[in-house]
Each structure stands twice: as C-alpha cells, then as structure tokens.
N, C-alpha and C. Protein backbone atom coordinates (compact mmCIF):
# COMPACT_ATOMS: atom_id res chain seq x y z
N UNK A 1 15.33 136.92 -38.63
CA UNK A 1 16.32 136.42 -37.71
C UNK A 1 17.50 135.88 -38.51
N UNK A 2 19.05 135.82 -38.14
CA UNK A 2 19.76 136.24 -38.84
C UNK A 2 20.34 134.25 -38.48
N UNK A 3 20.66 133.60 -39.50
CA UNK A 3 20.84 132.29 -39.41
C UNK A 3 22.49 132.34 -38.45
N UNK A 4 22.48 131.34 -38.00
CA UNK A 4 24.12 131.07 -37.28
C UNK A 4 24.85 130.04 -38.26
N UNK A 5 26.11 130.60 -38.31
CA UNK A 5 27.23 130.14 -39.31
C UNK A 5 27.22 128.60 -39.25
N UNK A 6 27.05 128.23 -40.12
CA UNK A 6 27.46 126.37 -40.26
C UNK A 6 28.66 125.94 -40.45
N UNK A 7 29.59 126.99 -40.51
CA UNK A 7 30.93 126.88 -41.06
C UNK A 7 31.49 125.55 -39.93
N UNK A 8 32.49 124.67 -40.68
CA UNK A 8 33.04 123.40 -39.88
C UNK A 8 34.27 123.44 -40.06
N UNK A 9 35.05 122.88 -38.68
CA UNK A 9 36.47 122.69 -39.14
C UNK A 9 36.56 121.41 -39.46
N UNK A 10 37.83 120.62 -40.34
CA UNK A 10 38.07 119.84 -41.10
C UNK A 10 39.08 119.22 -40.72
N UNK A 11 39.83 118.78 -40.25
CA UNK A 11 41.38 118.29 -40.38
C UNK A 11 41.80 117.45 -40.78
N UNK A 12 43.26 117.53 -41.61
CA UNK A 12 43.14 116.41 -42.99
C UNK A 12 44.69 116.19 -42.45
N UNK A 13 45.24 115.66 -41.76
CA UNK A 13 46.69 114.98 -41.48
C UNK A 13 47.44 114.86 -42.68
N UNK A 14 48.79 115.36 -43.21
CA UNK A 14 49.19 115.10 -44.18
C UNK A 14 50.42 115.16 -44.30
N UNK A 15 51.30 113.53 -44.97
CA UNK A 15 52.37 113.88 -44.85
C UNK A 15 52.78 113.37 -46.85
N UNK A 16 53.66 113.23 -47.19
CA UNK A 16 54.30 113.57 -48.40
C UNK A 16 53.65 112.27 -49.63
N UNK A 17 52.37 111.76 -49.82
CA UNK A 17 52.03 110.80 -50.15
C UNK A 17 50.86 111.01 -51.00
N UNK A 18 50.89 110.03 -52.09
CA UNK A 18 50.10 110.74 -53.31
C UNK A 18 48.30 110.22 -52.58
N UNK A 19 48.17 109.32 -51.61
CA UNK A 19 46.94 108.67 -50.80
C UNK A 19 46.37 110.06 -49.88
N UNK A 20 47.86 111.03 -49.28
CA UNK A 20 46.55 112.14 -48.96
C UNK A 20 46.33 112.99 -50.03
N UNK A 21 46.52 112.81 -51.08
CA UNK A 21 45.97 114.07 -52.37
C UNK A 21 44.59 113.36 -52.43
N UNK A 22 44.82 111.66 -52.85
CA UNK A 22 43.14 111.43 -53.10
C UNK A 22 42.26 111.42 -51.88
N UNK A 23 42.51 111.75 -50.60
CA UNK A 23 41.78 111.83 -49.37
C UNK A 23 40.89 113.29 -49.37
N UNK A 24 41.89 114.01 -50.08
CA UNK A 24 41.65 115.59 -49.71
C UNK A 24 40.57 115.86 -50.91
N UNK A 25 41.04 115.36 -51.96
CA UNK A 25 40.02 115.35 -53.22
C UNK A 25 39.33 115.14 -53.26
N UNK A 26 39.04 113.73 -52.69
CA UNK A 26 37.45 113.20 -51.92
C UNK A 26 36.58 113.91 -51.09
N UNK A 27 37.59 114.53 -49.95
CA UNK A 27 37.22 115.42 -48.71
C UNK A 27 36.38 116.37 -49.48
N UNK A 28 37.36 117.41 -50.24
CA UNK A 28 36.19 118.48 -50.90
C UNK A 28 35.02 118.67 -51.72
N UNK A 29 35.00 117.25 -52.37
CA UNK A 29 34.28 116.50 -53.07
C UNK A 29 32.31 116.66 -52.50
N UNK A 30 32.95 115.40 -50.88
CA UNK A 30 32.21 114.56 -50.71
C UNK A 30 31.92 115.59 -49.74
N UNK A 31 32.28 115.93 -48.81
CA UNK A 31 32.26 116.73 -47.39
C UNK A 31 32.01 117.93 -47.06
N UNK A 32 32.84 118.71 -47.42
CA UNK A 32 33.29 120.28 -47.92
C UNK A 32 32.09 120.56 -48.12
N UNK A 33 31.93 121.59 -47.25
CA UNK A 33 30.56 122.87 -47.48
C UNK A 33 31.18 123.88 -47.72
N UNK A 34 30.39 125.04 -48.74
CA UNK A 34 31.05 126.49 -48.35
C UNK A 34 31.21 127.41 -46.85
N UNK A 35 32.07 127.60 -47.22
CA UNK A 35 32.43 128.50 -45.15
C UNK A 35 33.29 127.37 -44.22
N UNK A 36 32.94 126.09 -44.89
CA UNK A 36 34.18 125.11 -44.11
C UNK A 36 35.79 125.71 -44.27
N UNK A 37 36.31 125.24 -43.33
CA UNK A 37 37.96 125.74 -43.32
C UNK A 37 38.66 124.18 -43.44
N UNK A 38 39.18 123.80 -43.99
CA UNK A 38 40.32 123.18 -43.83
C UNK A 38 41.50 122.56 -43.05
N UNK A 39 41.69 122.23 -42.26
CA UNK A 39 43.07 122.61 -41.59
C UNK A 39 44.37 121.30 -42.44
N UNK A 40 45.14 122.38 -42.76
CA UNK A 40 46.46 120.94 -42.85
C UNK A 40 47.03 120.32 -41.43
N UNK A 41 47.61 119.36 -41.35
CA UNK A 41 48.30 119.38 -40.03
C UNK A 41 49.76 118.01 -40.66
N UNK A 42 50.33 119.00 -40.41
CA UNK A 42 52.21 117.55 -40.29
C UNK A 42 52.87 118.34 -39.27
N UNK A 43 53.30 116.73 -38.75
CA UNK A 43 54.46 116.81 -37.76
C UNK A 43 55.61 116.86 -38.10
N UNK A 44 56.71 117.55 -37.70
CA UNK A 44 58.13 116.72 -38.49
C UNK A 44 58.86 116.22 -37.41
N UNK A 45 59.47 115.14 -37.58
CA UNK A 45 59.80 114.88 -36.65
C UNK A 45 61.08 115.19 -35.84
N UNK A 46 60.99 114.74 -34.47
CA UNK A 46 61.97 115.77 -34.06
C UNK A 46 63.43 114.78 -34.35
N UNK A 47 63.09 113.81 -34.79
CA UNK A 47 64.48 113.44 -34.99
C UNK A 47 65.52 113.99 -35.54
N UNK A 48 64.66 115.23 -36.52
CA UNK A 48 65.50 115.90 -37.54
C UNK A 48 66.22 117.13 -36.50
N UNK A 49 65.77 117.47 -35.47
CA UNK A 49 66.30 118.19 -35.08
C UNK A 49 67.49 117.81 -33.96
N UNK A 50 67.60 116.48 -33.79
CA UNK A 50 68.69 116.57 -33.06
C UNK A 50 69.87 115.76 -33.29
N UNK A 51 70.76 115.88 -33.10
CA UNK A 51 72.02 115.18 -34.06
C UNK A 51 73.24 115.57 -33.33
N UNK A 52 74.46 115.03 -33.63
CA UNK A 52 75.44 115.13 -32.82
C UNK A 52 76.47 116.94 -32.82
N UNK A 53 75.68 117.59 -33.96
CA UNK A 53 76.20 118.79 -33.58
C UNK A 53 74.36 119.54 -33.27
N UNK A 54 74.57 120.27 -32.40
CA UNK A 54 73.00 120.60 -32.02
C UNK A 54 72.39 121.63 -32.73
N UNK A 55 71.34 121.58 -33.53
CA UNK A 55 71.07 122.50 -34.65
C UNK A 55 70.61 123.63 -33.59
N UNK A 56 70.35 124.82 -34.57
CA UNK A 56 69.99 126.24 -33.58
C UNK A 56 68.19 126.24 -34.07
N UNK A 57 68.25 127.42 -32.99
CA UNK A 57 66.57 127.43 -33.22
C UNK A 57 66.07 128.02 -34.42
N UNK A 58 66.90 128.86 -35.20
CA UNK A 58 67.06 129.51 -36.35
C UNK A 58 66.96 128.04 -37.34
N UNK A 59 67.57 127.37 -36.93
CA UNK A 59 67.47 125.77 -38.15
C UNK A 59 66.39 125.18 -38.49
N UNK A 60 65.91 124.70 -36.93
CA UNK A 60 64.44 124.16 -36.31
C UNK A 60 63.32 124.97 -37.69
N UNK A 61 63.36 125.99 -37.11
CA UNK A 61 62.54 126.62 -37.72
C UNK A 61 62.56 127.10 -39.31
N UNK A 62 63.85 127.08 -39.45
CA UNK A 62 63.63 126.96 -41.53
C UNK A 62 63.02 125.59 -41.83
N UNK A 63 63.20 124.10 -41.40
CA UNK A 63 62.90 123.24 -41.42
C UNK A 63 61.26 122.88 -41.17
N UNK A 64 60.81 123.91 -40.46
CA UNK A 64 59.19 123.72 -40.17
C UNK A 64 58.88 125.08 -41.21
N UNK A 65 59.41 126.16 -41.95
CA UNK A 65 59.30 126.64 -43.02
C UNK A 65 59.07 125.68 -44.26
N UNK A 66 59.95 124.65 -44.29
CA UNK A 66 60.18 124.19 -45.47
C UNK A 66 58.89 122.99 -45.86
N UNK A 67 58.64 122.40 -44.37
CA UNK A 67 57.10 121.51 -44.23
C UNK A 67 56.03 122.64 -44.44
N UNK A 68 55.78 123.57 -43.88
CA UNK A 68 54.64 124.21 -44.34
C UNK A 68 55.15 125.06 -46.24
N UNK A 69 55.85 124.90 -46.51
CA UNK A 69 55.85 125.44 -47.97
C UNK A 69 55.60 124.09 -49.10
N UNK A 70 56.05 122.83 -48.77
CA UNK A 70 55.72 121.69 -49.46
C UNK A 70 54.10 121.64 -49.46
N UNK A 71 53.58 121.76 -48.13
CA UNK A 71 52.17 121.74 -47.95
C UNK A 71 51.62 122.51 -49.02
N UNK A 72 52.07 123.73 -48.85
CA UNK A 72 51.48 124.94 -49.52
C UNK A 72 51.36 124.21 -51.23
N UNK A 73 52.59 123.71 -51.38
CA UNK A 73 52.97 123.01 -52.63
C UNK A 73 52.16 122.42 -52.97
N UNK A 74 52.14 121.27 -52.27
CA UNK A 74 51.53 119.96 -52.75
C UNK A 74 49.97 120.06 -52.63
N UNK A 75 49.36 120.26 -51.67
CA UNK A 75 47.97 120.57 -51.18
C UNK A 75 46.96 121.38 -51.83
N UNK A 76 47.73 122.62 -51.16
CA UNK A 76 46.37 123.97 -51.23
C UNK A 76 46.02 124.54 -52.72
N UNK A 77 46.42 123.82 -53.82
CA UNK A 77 46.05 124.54 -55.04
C UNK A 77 44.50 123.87 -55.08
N UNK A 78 44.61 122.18 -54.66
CA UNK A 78 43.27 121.97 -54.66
C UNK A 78 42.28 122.41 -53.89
N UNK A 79 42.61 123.13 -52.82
CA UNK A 79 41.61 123.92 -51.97
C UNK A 79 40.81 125.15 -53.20
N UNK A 80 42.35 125.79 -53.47
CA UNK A 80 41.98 126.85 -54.13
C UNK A 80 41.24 126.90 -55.05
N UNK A 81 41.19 125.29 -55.71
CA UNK A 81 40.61 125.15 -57.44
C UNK A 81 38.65 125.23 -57.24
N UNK A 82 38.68 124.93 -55.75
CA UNK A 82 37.10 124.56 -55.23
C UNK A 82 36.97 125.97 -54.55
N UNK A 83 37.79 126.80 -54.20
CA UNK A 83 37.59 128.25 -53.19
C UNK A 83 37.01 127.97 -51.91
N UNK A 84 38.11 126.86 -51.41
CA UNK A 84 38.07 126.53 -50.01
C UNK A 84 38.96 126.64 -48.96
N UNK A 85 38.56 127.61 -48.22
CA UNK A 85 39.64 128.29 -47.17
C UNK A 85 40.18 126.91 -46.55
N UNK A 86 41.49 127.58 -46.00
CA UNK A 86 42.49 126.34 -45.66
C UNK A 86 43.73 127.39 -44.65
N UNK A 87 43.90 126.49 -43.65
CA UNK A 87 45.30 126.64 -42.77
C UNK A 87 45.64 125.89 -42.62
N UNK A 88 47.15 125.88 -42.50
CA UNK A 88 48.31 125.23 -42.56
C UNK A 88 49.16 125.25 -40.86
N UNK A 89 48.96 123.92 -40.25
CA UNK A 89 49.64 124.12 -38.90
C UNK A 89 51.05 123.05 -38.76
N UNK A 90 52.50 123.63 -38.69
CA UNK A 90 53.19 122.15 -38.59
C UNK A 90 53.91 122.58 -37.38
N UNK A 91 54.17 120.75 -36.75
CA UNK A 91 54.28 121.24 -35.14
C UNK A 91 55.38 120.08 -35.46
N UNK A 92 56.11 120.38 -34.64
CA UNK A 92 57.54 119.52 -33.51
C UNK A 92 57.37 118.45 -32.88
N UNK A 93 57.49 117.47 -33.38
CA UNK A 93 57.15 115.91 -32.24
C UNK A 93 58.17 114.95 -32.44
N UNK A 94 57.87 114.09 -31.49
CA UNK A 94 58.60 112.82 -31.99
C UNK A 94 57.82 112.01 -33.33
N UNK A 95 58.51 110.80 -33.49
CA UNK A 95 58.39 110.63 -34.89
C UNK A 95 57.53 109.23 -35.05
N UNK A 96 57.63 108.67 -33.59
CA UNK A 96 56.55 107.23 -33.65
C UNK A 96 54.95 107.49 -33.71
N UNK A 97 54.53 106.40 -34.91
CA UNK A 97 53.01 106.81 -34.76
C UNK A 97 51.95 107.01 -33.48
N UNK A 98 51.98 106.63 -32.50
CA UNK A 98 51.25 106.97 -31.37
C UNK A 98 51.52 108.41 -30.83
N UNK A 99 52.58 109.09 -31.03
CA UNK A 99 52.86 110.67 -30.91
C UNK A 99 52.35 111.13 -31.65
N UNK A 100 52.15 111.03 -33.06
CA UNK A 100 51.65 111.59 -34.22
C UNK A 100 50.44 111.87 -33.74
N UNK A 101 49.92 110.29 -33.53
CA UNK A 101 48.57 110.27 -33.47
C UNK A 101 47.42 110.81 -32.60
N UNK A 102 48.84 110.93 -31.75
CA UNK A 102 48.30 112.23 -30.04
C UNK A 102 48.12 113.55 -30.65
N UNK A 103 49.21 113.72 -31.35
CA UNK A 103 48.55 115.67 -32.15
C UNK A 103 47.68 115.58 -32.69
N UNK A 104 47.69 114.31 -33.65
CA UNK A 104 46.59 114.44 -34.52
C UNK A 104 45.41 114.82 -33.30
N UNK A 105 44.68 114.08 -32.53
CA UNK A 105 43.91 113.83 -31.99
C UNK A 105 43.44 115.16 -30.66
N UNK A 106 44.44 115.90 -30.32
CA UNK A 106 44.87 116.80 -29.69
C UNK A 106 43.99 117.94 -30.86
N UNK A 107 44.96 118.09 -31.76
CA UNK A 107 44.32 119.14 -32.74
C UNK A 107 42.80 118.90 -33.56
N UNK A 108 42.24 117.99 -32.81
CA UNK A 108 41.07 117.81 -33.77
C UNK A 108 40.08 118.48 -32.33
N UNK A 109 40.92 118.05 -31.20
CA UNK A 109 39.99 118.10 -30.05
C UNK A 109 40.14 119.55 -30.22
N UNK A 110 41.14 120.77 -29.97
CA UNK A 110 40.84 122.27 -30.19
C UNK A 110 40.60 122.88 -31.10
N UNK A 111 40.61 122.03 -32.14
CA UNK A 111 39.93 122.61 -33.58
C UNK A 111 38.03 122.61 -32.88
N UNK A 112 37.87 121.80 -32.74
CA UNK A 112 36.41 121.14 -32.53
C UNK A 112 36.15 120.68 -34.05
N UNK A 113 36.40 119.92 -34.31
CA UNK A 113 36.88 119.31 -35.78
C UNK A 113 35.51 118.36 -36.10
N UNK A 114 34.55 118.86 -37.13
CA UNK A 114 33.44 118.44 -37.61
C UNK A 114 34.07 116.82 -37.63
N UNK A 115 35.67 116.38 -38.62
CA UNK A 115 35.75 115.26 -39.03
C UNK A 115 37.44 115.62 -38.99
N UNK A 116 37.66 114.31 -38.85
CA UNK A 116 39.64 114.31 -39.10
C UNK A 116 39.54 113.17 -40.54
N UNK A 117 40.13 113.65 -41.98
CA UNK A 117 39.95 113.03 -42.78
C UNK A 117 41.36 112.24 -43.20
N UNK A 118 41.77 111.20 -43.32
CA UNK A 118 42.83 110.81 -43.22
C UNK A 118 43.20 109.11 -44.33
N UNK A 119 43.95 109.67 -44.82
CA UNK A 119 44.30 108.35 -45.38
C UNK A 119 45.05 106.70 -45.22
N UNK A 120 44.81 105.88 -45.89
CA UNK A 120 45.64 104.67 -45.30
C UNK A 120 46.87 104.14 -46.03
N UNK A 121 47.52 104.04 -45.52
CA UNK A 121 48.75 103.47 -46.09
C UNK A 121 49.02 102.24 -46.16
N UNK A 122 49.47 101.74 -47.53
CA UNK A 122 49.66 100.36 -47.62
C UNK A 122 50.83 99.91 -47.00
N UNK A 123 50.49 100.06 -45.91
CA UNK A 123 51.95 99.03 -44.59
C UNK A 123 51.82 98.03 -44.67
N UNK A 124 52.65 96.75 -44.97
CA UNK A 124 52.17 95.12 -44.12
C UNK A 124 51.91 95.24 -43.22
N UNK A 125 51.30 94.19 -43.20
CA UNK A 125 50.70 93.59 -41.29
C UNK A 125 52.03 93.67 -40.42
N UNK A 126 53.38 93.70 -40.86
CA UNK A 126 54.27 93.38 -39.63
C UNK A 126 55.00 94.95 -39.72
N UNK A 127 54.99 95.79 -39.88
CA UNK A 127 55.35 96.96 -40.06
C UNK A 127 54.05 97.85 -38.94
N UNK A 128 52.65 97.72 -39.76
CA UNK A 128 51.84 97.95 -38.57
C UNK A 128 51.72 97.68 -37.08
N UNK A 129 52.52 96.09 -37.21
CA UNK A 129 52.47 96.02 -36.14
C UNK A 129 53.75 95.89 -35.08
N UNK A 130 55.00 96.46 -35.49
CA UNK A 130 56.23 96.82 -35.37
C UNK A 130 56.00 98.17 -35.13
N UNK A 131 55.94 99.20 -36.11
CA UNK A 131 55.98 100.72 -35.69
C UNK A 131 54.53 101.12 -35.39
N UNK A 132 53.49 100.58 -36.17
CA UNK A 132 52.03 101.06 -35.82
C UNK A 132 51.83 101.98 -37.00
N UNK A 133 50.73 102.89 -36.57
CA UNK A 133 50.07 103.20 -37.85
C UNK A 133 49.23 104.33 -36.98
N UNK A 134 49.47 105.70 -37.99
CA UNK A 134 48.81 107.07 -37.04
C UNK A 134 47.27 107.15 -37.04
N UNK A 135 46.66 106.47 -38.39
CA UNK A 135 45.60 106.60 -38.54
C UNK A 135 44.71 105.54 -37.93
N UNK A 136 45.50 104.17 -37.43
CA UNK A 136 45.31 102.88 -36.47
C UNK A 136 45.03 103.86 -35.19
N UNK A 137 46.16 104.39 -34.75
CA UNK A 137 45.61 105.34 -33.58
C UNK A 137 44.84 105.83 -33.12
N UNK A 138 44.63 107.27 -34.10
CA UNK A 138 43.56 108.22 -34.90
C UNK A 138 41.84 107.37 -34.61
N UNK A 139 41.97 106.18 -35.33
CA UNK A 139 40.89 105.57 -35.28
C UNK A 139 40.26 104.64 -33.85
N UNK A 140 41.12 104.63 -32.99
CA UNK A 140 41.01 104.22 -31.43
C UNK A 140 40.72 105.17 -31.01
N UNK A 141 41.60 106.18 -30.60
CA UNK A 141 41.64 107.26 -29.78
C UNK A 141 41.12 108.51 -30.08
N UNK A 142 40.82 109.38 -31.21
CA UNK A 142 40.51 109.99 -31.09
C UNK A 142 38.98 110.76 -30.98
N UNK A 143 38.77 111.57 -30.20
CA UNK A 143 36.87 111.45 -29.90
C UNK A 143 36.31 112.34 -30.68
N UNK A 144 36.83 112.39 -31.55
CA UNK A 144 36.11 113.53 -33.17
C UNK A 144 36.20 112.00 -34.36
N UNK A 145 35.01 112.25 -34.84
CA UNK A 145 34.71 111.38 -36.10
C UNK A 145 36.02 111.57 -36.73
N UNK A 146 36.35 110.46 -37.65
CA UNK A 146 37.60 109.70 -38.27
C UNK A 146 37.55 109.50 -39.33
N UNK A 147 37.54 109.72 -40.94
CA UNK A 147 37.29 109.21 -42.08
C UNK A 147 38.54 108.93 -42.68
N UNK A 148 38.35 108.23 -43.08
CA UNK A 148 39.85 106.98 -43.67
C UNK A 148 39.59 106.68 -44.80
N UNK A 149 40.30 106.74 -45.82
CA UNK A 149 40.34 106.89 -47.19
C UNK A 149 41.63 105.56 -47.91
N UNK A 150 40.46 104.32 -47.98
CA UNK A 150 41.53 103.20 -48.32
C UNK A 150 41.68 103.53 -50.08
C-alpha cells in the first residue's frame, strides 16, 4: 500500500530584516521535512502606489517584480543550500500591521499552513503600541499554529 504524502506547507512572512534570515534558518533547521514547500509571503504596501501623480498598472507591477526579486535575493539561496522547495507570493495591501496581519493569516488559512514561522522585531513598547505589530496580530488571530523567533 502506497504511503500518502506528508509534504507540509510552511509560511514564513518576510520583510527586509536580518531577524527573518535567522527565523528561516531555524525554520529549515528545526522544522523542515523533505517534500515540505516553503512559502515566502510580503506585502508592499499600497502606499507606494498611490501619490499625487497616479502610477500605471505597468508601475504597480514592476514594483511587486522588484519585492519578489529581493526575496529571491535575500531568502531562497538558503532554501536552495538545504534543497527545499519554496514559492514566492507578494500581494498589494495597505501598510498598517493589522492588514498585514489579515494576509498573513488569510494565506496561512488557504495554504492550510502546517505552521506560519515568523520573526520579532525589536519595537518599543510605545511603537507596538502606536502602530502594532504583524506578528502581535498573527499571534491573536490567526487559526494555524504561529512560531515566533525572538
């Protein structure tokens, strides 16, 4: 009888910060099975897209080129160094952490996401609690296990 795939999805939130390299390092480390996938996920925000002359959709979209090629950059060599499949998803939002933290949480729910692995950022207490914090969110709201990487 022929075993059924164990393969898991993963999702690792990531935006330009040396805290998700050691999240992800850990992730493949500690977590990571063979046949697991990866997923990247950044938002950019949409602030960038709107401004007093109105960018075109041709713009939008070099700009969500240019987030998924940093990814590609910064990220996936360590996938590659372990030979761990990986996709790369970047989506359009607003830019406050509770939006973030809705995709995040959104994309873990249609992934069916074994774990959302995510790092913490050294914010003060009054910054957290002024703009908030995606992974503060993440860790309320979302109904897929949460791993946080202080």
């Amino acid at each position: 009888m022929a075993e059924a795939s164990s393969s898991r999805d993963l999702l690792v939130p990531v935006d330009d910060t040396e805290e998700n390299e050691r999240a992800l390092e850990w992730a493949l480390e500690h977590i990571h099975k063979q046949g697991d996938v990866v997923h990247f996920l950044h938002v950019v925000p949409q602030s960038q897209f709107t401004s007093v002359i109105q960018q075109s959709e041709q713009q939008e979209e070099m700009l969500v080129d240019q987030a998924h090629n940093w990814i590609q950059e910064r990220f996936t060599h360590t996938c590659d160094q372990v030979g761990a499949e990986y996709k790369v998803t970047v989506l359009k939002g607003t830019s406050d952490a509770d939006s973030i933290g809705q995709f995040v949480c959104h994309q873990a729910e249609q992934l069916g996401a074994a774990v959302v692995v995510m790092a913490a950022h050294n914010k003060g207490r009054q910054v957290k609690f002024i703009v908030g914090s995606v992974t503060q969110f993440c860790t309320k709201f979302c109904s897929k296990t949460v791993l946080v990487m202080h």
